[in-house]
Protein backbone atom coordinates (compact mmCIF):
# COMPACT_ATOMS: atom_id res chain seq x y z
CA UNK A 1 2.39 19.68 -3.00
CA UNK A 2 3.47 16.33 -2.94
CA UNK A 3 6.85 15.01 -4.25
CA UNK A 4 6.60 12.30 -6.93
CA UNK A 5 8.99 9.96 -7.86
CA UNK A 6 10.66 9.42 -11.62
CA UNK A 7 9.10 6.46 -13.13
CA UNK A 8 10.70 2.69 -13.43
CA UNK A 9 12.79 2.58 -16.67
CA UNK A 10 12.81 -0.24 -18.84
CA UNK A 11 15.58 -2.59 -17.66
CA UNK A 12 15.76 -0.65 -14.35
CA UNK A 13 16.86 -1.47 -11.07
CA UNK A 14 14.98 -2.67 -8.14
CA UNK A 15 15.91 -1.77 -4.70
CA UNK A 16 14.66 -4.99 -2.47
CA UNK A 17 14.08 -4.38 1.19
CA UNK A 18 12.59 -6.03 3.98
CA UNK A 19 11.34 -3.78 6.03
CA UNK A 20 9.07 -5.81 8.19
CA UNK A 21 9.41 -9.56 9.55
CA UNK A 22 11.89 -12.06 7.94
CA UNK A 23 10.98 -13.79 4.95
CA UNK A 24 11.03 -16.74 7.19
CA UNK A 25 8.26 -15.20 8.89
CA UNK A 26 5.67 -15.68 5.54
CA UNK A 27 2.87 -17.97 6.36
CA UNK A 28 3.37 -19.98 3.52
CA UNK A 29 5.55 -23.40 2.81
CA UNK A 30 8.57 -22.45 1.53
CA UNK A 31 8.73 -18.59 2.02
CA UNK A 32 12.67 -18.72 0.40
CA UNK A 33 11.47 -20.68 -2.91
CA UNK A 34 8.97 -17.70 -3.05
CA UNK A 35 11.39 -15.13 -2.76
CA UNK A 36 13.26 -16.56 -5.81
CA UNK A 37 10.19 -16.96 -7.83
CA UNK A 38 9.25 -13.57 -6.91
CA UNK A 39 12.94 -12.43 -8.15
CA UNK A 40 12.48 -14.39 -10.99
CA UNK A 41 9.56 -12.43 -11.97
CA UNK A 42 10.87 -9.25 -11.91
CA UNK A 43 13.90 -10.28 -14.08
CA UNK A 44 11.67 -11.94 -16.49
CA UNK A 45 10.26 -8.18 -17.13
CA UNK A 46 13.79 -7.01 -17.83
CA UNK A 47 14.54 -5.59 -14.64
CA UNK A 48 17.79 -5.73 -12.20
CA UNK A 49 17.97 -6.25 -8.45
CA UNK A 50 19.90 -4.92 -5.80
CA UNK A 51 19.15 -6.58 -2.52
CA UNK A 52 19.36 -4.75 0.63
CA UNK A 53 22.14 -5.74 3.11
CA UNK A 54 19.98 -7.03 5.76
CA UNK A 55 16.78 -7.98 3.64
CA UNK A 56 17.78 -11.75 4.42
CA UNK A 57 18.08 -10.95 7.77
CA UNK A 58 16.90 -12.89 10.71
CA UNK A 59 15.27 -12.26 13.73
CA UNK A 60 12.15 -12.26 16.42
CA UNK A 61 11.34 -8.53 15.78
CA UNK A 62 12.05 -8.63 11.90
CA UNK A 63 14.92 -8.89 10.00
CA UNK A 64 17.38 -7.20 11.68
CA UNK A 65 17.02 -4.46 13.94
CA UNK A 66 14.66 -1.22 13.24
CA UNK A 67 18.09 0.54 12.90
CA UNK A 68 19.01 -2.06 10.18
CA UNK A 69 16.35 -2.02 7.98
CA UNK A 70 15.91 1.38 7.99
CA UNK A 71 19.28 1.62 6.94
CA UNK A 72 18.54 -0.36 3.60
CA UNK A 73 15.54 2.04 3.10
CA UNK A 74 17.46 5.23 3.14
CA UNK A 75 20.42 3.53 1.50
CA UNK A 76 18.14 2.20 -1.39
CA UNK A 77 16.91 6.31 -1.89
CA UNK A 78 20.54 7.56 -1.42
CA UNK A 79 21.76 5.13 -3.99
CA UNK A 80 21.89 6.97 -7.86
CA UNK A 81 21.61 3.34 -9.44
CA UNK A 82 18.07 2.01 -7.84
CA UNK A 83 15.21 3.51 -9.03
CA UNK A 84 12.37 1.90 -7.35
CA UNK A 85 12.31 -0.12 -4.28
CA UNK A 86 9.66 -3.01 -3.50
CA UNK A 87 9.53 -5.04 -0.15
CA UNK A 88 10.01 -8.61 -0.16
CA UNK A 89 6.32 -8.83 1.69
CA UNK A 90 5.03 -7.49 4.73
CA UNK A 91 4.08 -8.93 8.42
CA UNK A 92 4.66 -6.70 11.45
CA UNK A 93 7.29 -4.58 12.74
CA UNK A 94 7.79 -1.74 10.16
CA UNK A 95 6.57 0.92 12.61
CA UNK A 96 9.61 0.33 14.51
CA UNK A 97 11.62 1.94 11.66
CA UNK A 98 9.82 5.31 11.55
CA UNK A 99 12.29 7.24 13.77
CA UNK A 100 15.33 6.13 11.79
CA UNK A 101 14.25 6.97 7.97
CA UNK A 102 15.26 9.96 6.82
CA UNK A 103 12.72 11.94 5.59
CA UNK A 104 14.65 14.47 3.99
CA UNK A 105 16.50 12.95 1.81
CA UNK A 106 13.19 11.09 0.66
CA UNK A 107 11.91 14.26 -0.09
CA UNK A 108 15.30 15.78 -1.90
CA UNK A 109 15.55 12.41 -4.22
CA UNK A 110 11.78 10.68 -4.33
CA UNK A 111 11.96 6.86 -5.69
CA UNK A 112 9.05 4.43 -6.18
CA UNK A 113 8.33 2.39 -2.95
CA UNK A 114 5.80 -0.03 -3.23
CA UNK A 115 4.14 -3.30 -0.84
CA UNK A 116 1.03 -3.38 0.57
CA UNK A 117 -0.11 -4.74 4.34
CA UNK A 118 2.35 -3.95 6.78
CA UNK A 119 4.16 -1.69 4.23
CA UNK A 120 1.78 0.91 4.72
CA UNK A 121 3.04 2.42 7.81
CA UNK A 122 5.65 3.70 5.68
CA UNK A 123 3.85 4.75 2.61
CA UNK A 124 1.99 6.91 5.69
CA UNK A 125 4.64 7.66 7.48
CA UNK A 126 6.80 8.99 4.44
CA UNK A 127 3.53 10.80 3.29
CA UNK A 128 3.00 12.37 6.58
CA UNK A 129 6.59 13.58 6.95
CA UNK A 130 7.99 14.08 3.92
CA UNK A 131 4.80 14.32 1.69
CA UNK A 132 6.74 11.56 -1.15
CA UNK A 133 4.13 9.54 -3.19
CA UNK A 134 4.48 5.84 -2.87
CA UNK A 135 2.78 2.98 -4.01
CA UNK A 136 0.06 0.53 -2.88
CA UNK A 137 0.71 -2.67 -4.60
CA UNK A 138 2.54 -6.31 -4.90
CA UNK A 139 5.54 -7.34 -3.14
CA UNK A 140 8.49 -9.53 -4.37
CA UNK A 141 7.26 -12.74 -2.73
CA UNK A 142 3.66 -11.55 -2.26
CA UNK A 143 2.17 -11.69 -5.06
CA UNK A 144 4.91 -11.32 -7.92
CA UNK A 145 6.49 -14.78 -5.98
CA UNK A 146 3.27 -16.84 -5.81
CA UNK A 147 0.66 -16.94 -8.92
CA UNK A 148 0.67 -13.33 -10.32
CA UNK A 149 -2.11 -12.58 -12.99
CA UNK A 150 -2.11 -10.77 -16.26
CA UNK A 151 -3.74 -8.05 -14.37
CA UNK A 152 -0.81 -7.88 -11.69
CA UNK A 153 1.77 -7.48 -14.14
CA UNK A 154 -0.46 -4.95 -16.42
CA UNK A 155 -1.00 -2.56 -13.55
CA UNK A 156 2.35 -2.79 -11.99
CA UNK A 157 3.68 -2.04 -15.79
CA UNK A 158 1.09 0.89 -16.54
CA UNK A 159 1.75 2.72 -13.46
CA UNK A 160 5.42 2.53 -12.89
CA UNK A 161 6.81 2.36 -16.21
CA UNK A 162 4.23 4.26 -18.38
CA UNK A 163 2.97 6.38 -15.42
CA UNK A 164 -1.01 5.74 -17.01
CA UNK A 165 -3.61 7.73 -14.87
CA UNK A 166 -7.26 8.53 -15.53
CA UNK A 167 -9.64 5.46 -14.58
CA UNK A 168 -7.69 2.40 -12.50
CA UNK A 169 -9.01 -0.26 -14.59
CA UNK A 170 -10.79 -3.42 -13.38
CA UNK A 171 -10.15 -6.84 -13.11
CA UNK A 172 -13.08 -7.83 -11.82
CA UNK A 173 -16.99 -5.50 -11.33
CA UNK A 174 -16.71 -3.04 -8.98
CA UNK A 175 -19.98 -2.19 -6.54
CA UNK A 176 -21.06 1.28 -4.72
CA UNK A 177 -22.62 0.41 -1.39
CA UNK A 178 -23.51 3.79 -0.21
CA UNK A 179 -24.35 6.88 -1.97
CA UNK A 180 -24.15 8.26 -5.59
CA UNK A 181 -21.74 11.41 -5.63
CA UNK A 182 -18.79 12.08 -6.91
CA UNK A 183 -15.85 13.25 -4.36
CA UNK A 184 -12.28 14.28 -5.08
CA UNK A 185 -9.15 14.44 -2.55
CA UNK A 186 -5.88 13.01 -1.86
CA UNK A 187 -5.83 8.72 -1.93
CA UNK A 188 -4.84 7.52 1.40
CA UNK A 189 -4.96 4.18 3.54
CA UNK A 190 -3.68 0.91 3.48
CA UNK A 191 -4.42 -1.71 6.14
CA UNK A 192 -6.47 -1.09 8.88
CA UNK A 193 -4.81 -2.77 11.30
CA UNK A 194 -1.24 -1.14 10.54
CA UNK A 195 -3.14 2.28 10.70
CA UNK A 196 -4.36 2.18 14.17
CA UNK A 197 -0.45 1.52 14.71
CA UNK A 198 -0.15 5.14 13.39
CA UNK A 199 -2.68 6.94 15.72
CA UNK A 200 -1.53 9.41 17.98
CA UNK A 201 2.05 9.25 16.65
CA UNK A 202 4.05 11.54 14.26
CA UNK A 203 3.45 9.71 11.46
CA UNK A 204 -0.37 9.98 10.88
CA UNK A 205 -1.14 11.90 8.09
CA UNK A 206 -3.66 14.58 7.22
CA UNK A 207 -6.86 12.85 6.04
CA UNK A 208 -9.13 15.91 5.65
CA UNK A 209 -10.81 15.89 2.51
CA UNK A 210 -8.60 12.39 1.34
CA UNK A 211 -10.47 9.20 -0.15
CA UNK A 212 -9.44 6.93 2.28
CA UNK A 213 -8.42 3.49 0.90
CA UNK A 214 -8.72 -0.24 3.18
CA UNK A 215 -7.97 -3.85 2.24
CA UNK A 216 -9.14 -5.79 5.20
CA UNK A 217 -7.35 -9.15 5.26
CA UNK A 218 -9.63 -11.91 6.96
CA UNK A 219 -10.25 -9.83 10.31
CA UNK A 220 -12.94 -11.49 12.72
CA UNK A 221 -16.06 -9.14 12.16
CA UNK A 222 -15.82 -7.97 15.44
CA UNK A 223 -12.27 -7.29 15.49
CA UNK A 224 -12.78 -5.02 12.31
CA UNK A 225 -16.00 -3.47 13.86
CA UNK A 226 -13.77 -2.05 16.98
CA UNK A 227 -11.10 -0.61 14.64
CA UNK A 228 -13.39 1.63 13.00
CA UNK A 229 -14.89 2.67 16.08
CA UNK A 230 -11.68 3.86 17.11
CA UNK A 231 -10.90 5.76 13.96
CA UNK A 232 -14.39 6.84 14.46
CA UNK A 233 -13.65 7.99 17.70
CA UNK A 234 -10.19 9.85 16.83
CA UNK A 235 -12.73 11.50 14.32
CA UNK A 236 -11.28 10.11 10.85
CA UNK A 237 -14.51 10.03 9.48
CA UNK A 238 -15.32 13.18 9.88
CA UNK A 239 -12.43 14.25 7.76
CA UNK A 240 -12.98 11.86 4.66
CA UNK A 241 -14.86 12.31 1.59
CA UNK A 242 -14.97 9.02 0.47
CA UNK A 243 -13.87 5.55 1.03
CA UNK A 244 -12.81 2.26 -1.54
CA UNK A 245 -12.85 -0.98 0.39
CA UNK A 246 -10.55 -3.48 -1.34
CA UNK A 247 -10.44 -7.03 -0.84
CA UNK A 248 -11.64 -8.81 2.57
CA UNK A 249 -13.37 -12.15 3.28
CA UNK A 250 -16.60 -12.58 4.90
CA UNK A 251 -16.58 -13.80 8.82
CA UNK A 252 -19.18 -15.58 10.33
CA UNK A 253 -21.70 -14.44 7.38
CA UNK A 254 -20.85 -10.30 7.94
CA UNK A 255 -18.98 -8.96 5.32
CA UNK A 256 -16.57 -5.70 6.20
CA UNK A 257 -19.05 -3.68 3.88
CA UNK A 258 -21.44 -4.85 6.47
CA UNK A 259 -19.62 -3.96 9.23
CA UNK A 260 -18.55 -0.35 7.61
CA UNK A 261 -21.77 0.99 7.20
CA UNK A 262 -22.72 -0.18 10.54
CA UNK A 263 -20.18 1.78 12.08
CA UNK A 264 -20.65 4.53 9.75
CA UNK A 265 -24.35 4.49 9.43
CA UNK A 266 -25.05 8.31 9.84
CA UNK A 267 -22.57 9.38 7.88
CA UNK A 268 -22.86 9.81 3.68
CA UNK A 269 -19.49 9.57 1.76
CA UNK A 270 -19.78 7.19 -0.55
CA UNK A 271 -18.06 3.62 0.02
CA UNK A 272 -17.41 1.78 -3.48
CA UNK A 273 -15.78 -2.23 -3.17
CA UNK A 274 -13.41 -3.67 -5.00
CA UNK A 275 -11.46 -7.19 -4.76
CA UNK A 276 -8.76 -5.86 -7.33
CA UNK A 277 -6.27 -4.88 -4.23
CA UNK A 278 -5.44 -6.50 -0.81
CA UNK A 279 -4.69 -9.91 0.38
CA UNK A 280 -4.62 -12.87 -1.62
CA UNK A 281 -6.31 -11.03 -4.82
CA UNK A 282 -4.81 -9.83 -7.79
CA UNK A 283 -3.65 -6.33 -6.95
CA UNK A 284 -4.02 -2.60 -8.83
CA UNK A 285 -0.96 0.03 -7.82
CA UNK A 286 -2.64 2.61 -5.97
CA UNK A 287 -0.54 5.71 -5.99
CA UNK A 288 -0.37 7.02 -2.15
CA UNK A 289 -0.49 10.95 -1.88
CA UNK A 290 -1.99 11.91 -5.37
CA UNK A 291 -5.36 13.75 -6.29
CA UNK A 292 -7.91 11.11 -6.84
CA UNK A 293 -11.80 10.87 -8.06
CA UNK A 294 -14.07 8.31 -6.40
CA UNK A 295 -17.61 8.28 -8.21
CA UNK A 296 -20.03 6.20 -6.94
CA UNK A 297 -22.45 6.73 -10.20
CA UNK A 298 -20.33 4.63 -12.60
CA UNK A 299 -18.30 2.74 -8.98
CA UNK A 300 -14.95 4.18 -10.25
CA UNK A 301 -11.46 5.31 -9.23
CA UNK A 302 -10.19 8.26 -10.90
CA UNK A 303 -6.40 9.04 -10.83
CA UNK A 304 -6.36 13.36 -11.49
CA UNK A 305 -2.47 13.56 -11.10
CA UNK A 306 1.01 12.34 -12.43
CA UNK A 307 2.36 9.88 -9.94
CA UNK A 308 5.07 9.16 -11.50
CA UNK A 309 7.93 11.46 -13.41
């Protein structure tokens, strides 16, 4: 059974890590000035920061070493005054951490952790090894720092704070584009990218029976196409019963809806789309490691446990 997290109080503190590249490292024109805004946000909604130690840190292979910012992790779920943590954004490098988290004490004293992209090798990870719900959703400077909708702030509220289940609700119309069942099973995924970084390693969960969830941010078609033939090949979809595809951009006219039921032609869990999470959308919270309902019928997501306490 998994181990779920009390919720985010009101006027609550925020554990802020970085536990991928610097901040520096942000594609974007002034990554700091984000930050702040990003801050700023959180603040707004009544709520107090604690920075990690080295989450300004700089650095080629992130900010600080893997030692380091694993460090601010487990210090941010060892410390009795945070009581959720969000990453400043995401990048590369977080798999580097995995060996120096400790999973125990993640699993004696579960906290919210929440980012998205390269923050979901540790909601994985942390699944995989200590079976502790996280969250799928904004990070300080992406999105909460750049031009965060009503919707962002609603679902980060509902989840957290008021621990709402039942159906995620939508921003924008949902579409199935395969099959019409209804499937149940454990909500896992996250970037595709950062989970072929998990293959073959101790960190890669148990996806039989899960709905796997995948935002796919701007890959090349063919690029995405090889990535699920390899989780094809390490037989991940043979152990799925369903799949939500979140937010991607079309390349070179193919879609990665296209692309996913070319790869997965002969198979017939039901894929439903959504642009309410991933890259440069508004974003839902999607609780990692909780029971969830996918049905195609009415192109829904269906949250079936507590994720918060």
């Amino acid at each position: 059974m998994a181990h779920i997290p009390p919720r985010l109080p009101p006027g609550g503190t925020i554990g802020v890590v970085t536990p991928s590249a610097e901040i520096n490292w942000a594609p974007t024109e002034d990554p700091r000035r984000e930050l702040e805004r990003g801050l700023a946000y959180l603040r707004d909604l009544g709520f107090q920061i604690k920075m990690g130690a080295h989450a300004l840190a700089e650095g080629p292979f992130g900010a600080g070493s893997p030692e380091e910012r694993a460090e601010d992790i487990n210090n941010m779920f060892a410390d009795p005054a945070v009581d959720a943590i969000i990453s400043t954004h995401g990048g590369v490098f977080a798999n580097a951490t995995l060996p120096y988290l400790d999973y125990d004490l993640m699993q004696r004293n579960p906290k919210i952790l929440m980012g998205f992209s390269d923050v979901a090798t540790l909601h994985l990870a942390i699944y995989a090894r200590a079976q502790v719900v996280t969250f799928h959703g904004n990070m300080v400077m992406f999105y909460f720092g750049m031009e965060p909708q009503p919707y962002d702030r609603e679902a980060f509220l509902d989840r957290l704070v008021h621990g709402q289940i039942g159906a995620v609700a939508k921003n924008q119309p949902w579409k199935t584009v395969r099959g019409s069942s209804s499937v149940e099973g454990v909500l896992l995924g996250g970037n595709p990218m950062v989970m072929r970084w998990l293959l073959g390693t101790p960190y890669w969960p148990d996806f039989d029976d899960a709905i796997l969830f995948m935002e796919v941010p701007g890959f090349a078609h063919d690029i995405f196409y090889n990535m699920l033939v390899q989780f094809r090949q390490a037989g991940l979809f043979e152990r799925i019963n369903g799949l939500l595809l979140g937010h991607s951009r079309p390349h070179e006219g193919f879609t990665a809806a296209d692309v996913l039921l070319e790869v997965t032609a002969d198979y017939d869990f039901p894929v439903v789309r959504t642009d309410d999470f991933g890259h440069t959308c508004p974003n839902t919270v999607l609780p990692v490691g909780i029971r969830a309902r996918l049905e195609a019928e009415t192109a829904s997501l269906i949250l079936l446990e507590a994720c918060v306490r």
